[in-house]
Protein backbone atom coordinates (compact mmCIF):
# COMPACT_ATOMS: atom_id res chain seq x y z
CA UNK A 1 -7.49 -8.47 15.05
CA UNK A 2 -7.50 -11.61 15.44
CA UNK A 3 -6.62 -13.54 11.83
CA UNK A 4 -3.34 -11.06 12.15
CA UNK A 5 -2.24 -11.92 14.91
CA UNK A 6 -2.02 -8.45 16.32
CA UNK A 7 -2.76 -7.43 19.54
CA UNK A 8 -4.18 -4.05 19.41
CA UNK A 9 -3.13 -1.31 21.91
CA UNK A 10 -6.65 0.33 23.46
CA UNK A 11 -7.90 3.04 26.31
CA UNK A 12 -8.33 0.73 29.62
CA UNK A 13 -9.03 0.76 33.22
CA UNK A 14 -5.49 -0.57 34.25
CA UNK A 15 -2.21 -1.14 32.27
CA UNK A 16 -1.11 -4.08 30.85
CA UNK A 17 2.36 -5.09 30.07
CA UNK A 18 3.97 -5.49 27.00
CA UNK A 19 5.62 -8.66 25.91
CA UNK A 20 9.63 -9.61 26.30
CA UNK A 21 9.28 -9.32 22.27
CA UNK A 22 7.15 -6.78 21.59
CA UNK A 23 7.11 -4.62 18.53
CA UNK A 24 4.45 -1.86 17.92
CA UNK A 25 3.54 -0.70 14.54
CA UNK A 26 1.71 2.90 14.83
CA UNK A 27 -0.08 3.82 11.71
CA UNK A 28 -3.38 5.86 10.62
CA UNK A 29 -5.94 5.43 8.37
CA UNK A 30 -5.43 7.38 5.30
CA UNK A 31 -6.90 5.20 2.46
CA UNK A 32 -5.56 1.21 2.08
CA UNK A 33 -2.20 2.26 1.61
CA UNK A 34 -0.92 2.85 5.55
CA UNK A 35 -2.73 0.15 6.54
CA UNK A 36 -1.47 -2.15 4.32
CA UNK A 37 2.35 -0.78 4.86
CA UNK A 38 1.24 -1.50 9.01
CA UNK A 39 0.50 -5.35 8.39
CA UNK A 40 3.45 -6.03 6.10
CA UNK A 41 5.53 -4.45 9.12
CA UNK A 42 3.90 -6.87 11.49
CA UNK A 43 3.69 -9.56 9.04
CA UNK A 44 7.91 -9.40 8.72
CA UNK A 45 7.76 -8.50 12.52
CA UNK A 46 6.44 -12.12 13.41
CA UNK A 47 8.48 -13.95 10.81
CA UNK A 48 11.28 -12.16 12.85
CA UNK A 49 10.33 -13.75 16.11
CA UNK A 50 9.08 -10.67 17.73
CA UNK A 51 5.48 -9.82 19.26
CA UNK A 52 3.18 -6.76 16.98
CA UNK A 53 1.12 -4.60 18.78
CA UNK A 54 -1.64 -2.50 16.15
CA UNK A 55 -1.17 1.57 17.65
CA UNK A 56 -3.98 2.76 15.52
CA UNK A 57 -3.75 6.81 16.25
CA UNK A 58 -6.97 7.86 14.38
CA UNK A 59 -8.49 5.18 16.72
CA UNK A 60 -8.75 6.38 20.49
CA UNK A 61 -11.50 9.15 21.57
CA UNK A 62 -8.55 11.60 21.85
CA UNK A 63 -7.68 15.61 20.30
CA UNK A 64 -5.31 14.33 18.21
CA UNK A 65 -7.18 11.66 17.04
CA UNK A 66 -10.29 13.56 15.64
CA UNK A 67 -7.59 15.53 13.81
CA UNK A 68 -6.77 12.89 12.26
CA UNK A 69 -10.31 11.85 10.97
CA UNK A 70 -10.77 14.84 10.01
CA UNK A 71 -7.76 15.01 7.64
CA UNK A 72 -8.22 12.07 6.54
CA UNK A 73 -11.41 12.54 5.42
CA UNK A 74 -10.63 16.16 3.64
CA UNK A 75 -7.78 14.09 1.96
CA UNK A 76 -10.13 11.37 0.53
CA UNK A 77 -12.77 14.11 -0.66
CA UNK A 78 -10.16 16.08 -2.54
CA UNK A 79 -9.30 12.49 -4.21
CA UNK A 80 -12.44 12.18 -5.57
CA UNK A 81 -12.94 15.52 -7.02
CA UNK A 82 -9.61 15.55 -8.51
CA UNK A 83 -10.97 12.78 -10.54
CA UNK A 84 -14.01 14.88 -11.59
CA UNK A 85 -12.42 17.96 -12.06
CA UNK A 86 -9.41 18.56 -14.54
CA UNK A 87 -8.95 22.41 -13.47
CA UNK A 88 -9.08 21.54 -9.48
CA UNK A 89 -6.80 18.74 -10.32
CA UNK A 90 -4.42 20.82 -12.24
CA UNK A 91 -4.20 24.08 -10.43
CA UNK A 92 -4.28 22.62 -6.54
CA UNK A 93 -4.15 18.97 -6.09
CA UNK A 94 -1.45 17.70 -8.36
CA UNK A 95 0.98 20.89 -7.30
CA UNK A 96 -0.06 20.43 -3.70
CA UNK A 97 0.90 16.15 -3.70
CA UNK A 98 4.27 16.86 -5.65
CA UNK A 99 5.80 20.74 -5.04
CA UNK A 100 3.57 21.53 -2.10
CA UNK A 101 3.85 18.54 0.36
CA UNK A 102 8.04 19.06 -0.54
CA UNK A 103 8.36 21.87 0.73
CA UNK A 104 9.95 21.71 4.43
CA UNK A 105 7.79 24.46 5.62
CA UNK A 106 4.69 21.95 4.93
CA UNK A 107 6.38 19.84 7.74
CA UNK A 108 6.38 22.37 10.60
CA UNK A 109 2.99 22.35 10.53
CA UNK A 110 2.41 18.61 10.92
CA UNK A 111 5.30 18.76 13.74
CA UNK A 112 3.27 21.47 15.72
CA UNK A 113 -0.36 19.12 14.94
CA UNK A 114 1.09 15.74 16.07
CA UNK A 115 2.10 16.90 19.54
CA UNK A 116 -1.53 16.53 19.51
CA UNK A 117 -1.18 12.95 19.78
CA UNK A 118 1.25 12.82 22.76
CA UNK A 119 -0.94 11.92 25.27
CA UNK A 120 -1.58 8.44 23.95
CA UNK A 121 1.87 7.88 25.01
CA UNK A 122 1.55 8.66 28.06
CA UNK A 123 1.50 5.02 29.58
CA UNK A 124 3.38 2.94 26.75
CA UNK A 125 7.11 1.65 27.27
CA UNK A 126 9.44 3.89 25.71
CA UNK A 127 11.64 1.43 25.27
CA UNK A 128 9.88 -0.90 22.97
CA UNK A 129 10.82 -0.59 19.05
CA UNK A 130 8.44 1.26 16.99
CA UNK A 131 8.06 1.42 13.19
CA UNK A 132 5.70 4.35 12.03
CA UNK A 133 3.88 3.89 8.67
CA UNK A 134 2.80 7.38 8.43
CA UNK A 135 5.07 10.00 9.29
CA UNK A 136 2.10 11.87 11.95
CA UNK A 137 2.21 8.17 14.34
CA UNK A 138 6.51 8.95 13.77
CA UNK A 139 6.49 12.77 15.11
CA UNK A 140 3.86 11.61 17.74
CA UNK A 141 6.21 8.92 19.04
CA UNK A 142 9.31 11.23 18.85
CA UNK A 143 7.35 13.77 20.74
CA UNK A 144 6.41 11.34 23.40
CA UNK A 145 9.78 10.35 24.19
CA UNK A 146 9.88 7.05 22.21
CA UNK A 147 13.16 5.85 21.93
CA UNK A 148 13.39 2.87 19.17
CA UNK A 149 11.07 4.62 16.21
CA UNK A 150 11.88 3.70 12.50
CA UNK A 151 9.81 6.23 9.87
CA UNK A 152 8.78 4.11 7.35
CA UNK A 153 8.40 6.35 4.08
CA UNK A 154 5.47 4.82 1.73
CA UNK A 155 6.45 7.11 -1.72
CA UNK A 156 9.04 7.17 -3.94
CA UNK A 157 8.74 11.07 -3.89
CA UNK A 158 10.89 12.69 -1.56
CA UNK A 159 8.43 15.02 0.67
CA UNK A 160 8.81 17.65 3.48
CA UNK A 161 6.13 16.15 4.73
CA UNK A 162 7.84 12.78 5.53
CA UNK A 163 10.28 14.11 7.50
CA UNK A 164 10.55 12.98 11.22
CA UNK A 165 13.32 14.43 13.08
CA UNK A 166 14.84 11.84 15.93
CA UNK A 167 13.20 8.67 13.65
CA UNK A 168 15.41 6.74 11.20
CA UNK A 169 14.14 7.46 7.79
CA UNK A 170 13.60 4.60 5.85
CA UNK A 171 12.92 4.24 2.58
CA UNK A 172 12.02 1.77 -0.46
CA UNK A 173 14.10 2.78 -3.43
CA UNK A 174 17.73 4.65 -4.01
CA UNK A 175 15.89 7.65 -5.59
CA UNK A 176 14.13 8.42 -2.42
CA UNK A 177 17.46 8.21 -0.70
CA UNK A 178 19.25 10.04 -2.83
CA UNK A 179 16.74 13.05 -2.53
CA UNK A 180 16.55 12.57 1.73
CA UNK A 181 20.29 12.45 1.57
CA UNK A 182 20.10 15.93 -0.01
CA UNK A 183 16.79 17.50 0.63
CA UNK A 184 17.23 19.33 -3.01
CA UNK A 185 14.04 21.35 -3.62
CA UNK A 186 13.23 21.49 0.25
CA UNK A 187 14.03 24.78 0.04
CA UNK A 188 14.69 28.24 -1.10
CA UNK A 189 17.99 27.75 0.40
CA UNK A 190 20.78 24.70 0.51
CA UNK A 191 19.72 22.16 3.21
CA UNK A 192 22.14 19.68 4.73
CA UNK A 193 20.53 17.06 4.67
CA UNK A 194 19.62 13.63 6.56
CA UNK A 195 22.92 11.94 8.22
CA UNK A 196 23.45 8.23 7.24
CA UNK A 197 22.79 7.33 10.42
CA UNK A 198 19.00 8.40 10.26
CA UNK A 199 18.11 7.40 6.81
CA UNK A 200 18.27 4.07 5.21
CA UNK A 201 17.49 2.74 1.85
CA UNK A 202 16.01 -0.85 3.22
CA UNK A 203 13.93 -1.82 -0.33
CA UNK A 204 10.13 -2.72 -0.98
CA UNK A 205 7.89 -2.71 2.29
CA UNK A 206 5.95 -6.53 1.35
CA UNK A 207 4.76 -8.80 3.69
CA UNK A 208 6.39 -12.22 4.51
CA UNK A 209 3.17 -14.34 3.57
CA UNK A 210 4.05 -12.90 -0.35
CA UNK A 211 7.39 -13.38 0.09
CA UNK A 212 7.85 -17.08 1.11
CA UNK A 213 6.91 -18.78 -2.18
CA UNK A 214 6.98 -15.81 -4.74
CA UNK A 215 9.08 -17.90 -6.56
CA UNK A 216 6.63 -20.93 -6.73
CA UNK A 217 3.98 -18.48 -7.60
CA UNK A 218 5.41 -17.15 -10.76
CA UNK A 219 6.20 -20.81 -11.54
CA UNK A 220 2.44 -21.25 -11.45
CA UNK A 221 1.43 -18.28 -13.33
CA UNK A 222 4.24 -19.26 -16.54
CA UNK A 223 2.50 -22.47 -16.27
CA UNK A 224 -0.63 -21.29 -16.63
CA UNK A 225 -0.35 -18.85 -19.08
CA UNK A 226 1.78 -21.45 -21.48
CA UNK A 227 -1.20 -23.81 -21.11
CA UNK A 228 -3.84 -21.01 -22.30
CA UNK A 229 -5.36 -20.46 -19.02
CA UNK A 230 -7.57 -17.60 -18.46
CA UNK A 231 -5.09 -14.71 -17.34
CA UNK A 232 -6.33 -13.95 -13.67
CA UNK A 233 -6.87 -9.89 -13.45
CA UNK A 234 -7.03 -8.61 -9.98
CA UNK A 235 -8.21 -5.02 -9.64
CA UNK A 236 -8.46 -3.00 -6.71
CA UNK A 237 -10.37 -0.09 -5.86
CA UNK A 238 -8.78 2.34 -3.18
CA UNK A 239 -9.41 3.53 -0.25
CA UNK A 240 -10.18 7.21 -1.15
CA UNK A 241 -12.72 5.01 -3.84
CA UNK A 242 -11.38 7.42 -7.05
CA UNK A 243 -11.06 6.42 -10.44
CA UNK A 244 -14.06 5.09 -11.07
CA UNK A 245 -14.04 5.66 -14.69
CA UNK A 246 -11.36 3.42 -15.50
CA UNK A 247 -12.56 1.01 -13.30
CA UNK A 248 -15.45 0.99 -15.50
CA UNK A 249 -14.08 1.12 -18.65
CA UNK A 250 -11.70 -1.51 -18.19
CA UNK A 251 -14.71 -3.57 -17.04
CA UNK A 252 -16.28 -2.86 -19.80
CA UNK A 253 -13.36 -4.09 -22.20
CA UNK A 254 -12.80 -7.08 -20.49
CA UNK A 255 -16.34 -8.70 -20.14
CA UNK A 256 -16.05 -10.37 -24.14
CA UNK A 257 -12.53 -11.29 -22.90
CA UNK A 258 -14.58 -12.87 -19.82
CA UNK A 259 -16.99 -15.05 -22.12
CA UNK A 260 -14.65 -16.00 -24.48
CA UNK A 261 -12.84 -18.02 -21.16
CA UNK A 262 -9.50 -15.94 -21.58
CA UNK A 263 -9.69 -13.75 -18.94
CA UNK A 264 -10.75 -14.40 -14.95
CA UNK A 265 -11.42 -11.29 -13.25
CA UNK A 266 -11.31 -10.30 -9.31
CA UNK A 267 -12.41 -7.20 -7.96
CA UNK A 268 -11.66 -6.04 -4.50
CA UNK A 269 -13.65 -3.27 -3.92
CA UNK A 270 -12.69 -3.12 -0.65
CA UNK A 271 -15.19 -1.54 1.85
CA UNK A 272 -16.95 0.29 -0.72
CA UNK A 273 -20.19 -1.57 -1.84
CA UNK A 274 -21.81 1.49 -3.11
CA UNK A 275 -18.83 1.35 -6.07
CA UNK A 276 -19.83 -2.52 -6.52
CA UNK A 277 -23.73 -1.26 -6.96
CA UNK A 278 -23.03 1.64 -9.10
CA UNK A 279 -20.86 -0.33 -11.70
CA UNK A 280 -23.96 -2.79 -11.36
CA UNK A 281 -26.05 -0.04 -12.86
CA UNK A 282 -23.65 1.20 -15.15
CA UNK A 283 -23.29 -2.61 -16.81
CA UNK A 284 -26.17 -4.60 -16.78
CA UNK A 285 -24.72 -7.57 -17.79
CA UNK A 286 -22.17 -7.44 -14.92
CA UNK A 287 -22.27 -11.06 -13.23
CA UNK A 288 -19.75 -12.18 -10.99
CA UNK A 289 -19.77 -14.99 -7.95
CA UNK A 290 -20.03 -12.06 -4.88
CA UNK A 291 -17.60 -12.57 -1.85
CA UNK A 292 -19.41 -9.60 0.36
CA UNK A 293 -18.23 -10.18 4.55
CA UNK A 294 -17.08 -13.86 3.16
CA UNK A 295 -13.41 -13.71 4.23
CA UNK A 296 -12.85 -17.22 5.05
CA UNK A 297 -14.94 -17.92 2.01
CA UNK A 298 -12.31 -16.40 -0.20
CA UNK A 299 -9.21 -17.72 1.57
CA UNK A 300 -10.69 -21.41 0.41
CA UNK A 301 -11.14 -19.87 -3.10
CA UNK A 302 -7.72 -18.61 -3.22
CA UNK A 303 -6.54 -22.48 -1.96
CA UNK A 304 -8.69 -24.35 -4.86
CA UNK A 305 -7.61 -22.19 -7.51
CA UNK A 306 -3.83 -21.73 -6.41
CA UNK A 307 -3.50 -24.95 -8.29
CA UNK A 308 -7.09 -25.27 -10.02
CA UNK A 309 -8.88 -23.23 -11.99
CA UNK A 310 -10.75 -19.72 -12.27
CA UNK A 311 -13.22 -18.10 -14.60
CA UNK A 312 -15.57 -15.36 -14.88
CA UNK A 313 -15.99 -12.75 -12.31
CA UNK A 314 -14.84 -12.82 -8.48
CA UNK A 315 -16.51 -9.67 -7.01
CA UNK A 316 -14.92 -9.32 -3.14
CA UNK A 317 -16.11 -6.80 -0.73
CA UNK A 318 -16.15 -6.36 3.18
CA UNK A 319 -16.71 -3.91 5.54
CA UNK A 320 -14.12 -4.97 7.74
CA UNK A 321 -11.30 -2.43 6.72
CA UNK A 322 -8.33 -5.03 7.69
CA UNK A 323 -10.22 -8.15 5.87
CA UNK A 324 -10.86 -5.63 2.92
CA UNK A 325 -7.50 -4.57 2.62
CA UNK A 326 -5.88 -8.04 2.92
CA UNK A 327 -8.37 -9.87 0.85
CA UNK A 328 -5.56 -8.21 -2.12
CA UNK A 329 -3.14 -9.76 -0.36
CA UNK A 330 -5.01 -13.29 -0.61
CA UNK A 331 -5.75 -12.78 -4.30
CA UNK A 332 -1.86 -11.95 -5.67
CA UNK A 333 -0.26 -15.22 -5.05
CA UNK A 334 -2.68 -16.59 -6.96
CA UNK A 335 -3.47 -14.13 -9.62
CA UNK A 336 -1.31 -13.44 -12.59
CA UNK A 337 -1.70 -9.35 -13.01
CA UNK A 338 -2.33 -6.72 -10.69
CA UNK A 339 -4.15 -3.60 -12.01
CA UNK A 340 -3.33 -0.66 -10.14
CA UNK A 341 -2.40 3.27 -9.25
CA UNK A 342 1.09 3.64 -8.13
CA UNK A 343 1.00 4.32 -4.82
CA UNK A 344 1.44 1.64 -1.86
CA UNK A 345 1.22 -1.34 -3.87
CA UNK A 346 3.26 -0.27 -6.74
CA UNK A 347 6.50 -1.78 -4.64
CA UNK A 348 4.45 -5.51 -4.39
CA UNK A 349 5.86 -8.88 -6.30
CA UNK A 350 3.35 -9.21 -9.00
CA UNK A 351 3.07 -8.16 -12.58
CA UNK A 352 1.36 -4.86 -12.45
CA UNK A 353 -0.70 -2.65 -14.76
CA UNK A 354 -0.69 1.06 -13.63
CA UNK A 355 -3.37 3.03 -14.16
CA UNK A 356 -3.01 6.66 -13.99
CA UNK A 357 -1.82 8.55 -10.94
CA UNK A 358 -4.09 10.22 -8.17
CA UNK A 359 -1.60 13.49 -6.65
CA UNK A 360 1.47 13.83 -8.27
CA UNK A 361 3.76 12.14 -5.51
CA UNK A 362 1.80 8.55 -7.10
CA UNK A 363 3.87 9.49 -10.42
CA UNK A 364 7.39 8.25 -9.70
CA UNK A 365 6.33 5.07 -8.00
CA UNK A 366 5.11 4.49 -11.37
CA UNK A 367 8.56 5.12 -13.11
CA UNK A 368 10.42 3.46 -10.28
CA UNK A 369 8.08 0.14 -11.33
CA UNK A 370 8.83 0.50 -14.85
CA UNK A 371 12.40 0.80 -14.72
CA UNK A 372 13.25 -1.87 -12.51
CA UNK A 373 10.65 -4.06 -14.65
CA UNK A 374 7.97 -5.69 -12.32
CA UNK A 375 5.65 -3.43 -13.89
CA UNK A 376 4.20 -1.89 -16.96
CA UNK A 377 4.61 2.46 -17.00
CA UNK A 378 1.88 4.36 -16.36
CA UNK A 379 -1.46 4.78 -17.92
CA UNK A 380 -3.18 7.94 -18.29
CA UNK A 381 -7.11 7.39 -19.73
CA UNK A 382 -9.11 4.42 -20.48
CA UNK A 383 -7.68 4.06 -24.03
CA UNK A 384 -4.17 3.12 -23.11
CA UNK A 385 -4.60 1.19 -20.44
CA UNK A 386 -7.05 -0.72 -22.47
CA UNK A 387 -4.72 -1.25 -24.88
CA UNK A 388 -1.47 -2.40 -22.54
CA UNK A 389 -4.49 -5.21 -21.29
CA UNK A 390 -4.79 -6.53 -24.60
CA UNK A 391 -1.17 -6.36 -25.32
CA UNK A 392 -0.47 -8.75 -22.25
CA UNK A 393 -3.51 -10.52 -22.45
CA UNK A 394 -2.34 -11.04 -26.25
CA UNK A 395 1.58 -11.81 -25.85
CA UNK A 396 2.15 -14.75 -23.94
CA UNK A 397 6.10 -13.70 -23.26
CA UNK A 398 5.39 -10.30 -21.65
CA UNK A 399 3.87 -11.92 -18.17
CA UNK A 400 6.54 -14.66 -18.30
CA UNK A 401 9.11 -11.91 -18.79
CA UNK A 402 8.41 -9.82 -15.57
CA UNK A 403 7.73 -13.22 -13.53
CA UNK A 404 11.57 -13.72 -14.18
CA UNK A 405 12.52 -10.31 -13.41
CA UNK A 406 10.26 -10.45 -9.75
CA UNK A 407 12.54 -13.55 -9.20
CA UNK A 408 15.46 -11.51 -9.53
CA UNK A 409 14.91 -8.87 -8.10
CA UNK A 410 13.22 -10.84 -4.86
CA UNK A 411 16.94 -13.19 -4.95
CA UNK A 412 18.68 -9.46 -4.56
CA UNK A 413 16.92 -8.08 -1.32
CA UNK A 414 14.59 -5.73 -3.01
CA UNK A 415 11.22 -6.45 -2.04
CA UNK A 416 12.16 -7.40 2.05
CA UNK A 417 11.76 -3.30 2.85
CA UNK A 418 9.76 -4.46 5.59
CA UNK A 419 11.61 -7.18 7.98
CA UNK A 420 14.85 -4.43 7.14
CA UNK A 421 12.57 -2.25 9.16
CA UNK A 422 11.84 -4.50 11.94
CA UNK A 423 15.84 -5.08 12.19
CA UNK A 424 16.57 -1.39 12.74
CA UNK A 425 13.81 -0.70 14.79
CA UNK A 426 14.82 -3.27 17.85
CA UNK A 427 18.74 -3.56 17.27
CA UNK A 428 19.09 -0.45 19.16
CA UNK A 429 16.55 -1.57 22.19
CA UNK A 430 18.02 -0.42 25.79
């Protein structure tokens, strides 16, 4: 991994110390979203002078890891038929991602799978800090005897299923601390509820790359959208690859926008090409300048046009699942609206557009978003969120409006989540 700068922790023959100022971020696989959580972590981690080592669990040839895989891929299948079916999305998946994953019993189960993952941790320093993206890589590290470990919590929903016993909890927004702080709806029965001392409210989880001129960028995008420059669109498909539909019918919407030079679109589709070829068969008229396994290809786009211009359609795609996921992160400095579900990149500094949830945890990122007003709320079908496009697309002070409140917010501490992390995770190193 090396355009992260990452070194990534593998099986060997012999060991192989860590570095005076090393900082290991243990994730998973589950979608975009963890991943992208990880390299904000070790983006903040090397702004912050320390060393990031990439402890991918679902990685090695291990128990615990094929238990992973395995969930993970039961997780993104039940995505994609929740989007296809209204009853299974009704009566199991929404319940299960809000009331059922709440429920503290849900976490003794995940406690009991991730000692699974123990051995991996057999030969690692116990000593060195450790910031877990997904709560399984957090248990896992407690289990093994890991001694710095932050649990970084990626929804605004407070969930059994994030709990990590021994980890400090920390979290994005004061309504997720409020309900650690007091586990309501945990239980049957009063809970007591996470100490101070293991939870934290740190703010947004966003890397230090989109951090260090956020300011400058929402200069540009004022500028551009007072001088009648195509509004720049950046949509992103997710990892699970639901929501297709929308996708499509926003596409659909836009393309006379397209022609008519007022709106530039990117699409990441991430690593799923077969999305790319069947909106190619759904719209025949679908042409866009391709970025497919073109990473360094895009990063010169996203120079030229940081101060130039864009038009038409930017279609990205690569099978690399790190350069898919950041290519995003290339395209929102320079882009002037992301289009979006709520879920891991709901908390990022760029005027969003939500499009409707997938699992009902998704929903309050969404209203967290809305009301502190670096987004737009949450839309349900194609209609509306067709209709909140043309609304910004339409009035020139909306965009503007949310650039200013991104400043403020950003000159307040709330997007920098991440290096807060990094902080608590080595100021208590033996």
């Amino acid at each position: 991994m090396r355009i992260f700068q990452l070194q990534n922790i593998v099986f060997g023959e012999s060991n192989q110390k860590f570095e005076k100022e090393a900082l290991i971020v243990g994730n998973i696989r589950m979608g975009f979203g963890h991943y992208r959580i990880s390299i904000a972590m070790a983006s903040c981690a090397r702004a912050l002078g320390y060393k990031p080592y990439w402890l991918d669990l679902a990685s090695f040839s291990a128990t615990g890891s094929k238990m992973i895989r395995k969930q993970n891929d039961m997780y993104s299948l039940a995505s994609r038929i929740s989007q296809k079916s209204k009853l299974f999305n009704k009566l199991v998946w929404e319940p299960l991602n809000s009331e059922g994953f709440k429920k503290i019993t849900y976490n003794a189960v995940d406690q009991k799978n991730s000692e699974l993952l123990v051995p991996i941790f057999k030969n690692i320093d116990k000593n060195v800090p450790y910031i877990a993206t997904h709560v399984w890589p957090s248990q896992a590290a407690i289990h093994a005897g890991m001694k710095n470990v932050v649990n970084a919590i990626p929804d605004n929903w407070p969930m059994g299923l994030h709990l990590s016993e021994g980890a400090i909890h920390a979290v994005q927004t004061p309504f997720a601390y409020l309900g650690y702080k007091t586990l309501n709806g945990f239980a049957k029965y009063p809970l007591k509820g996470i100490p101070e001392k293991a939870l934290k409210c740190v703010g947004c989880f966003v890397d230090h790359e989109l951090l260090a001129d956020l300011e400058g960028d929402n200069k540009r995008r004022k500028a551009r959208i007072e001088s009648g420059k195509p509004l720049r669109i950046l949509m992103t498909v997710g990892g699970a690859g639901a929501g297709f539909d929308m996708y499509l019918g926003m596409v659909k919407h836009l393309l006379p926008l397209v022609k008519e030079n007022n709106v530039a679109l990117f699409i990441n589709f991430g690593d799923h090409l077969t999305v790319y070829e069947k909106m190619l068969k759904k719209l025949p008229d679908f042409e866009c300048k391709k970025f497919f396994n073109e990473y360094e290809d895009l990063k010169k786009l996203a120079a030229e046009i940081k101060e130039g211009d864009a038009e038409g359609i930017y279609a990205i795609c690569n099978e690399d699942i790190f350069k898919a996921v950041y290519s995003t992160n290339l395209l929102m400095p320079v882009t002037d609206l992301l289009v979006t579900k709520p879920s891991e990149l709901a908390y990022y500094p760029i005027p969003k557009v939500f499009m409707r949830h997938i699992g009902g945890h998704e929903v309050y990122g969404a209203i967290h978003g809305r009301e502190f007003g670096d987004s737009t709320d949450e839309c349900p079908d194609k209609e509306s969120i067709n209709r909140m496009l043309d609304r910004l697309i339409e009035d020139k002070e909306l965009i503007p409006h949310i650039c200013d409140e991104i400043d403020h917010l950003k000159s307040i501490g709330y997007y920098n989540g991440a290096y807060e992390c990094v902080k608590l995770a080595t100021s208590k190193k033996d």
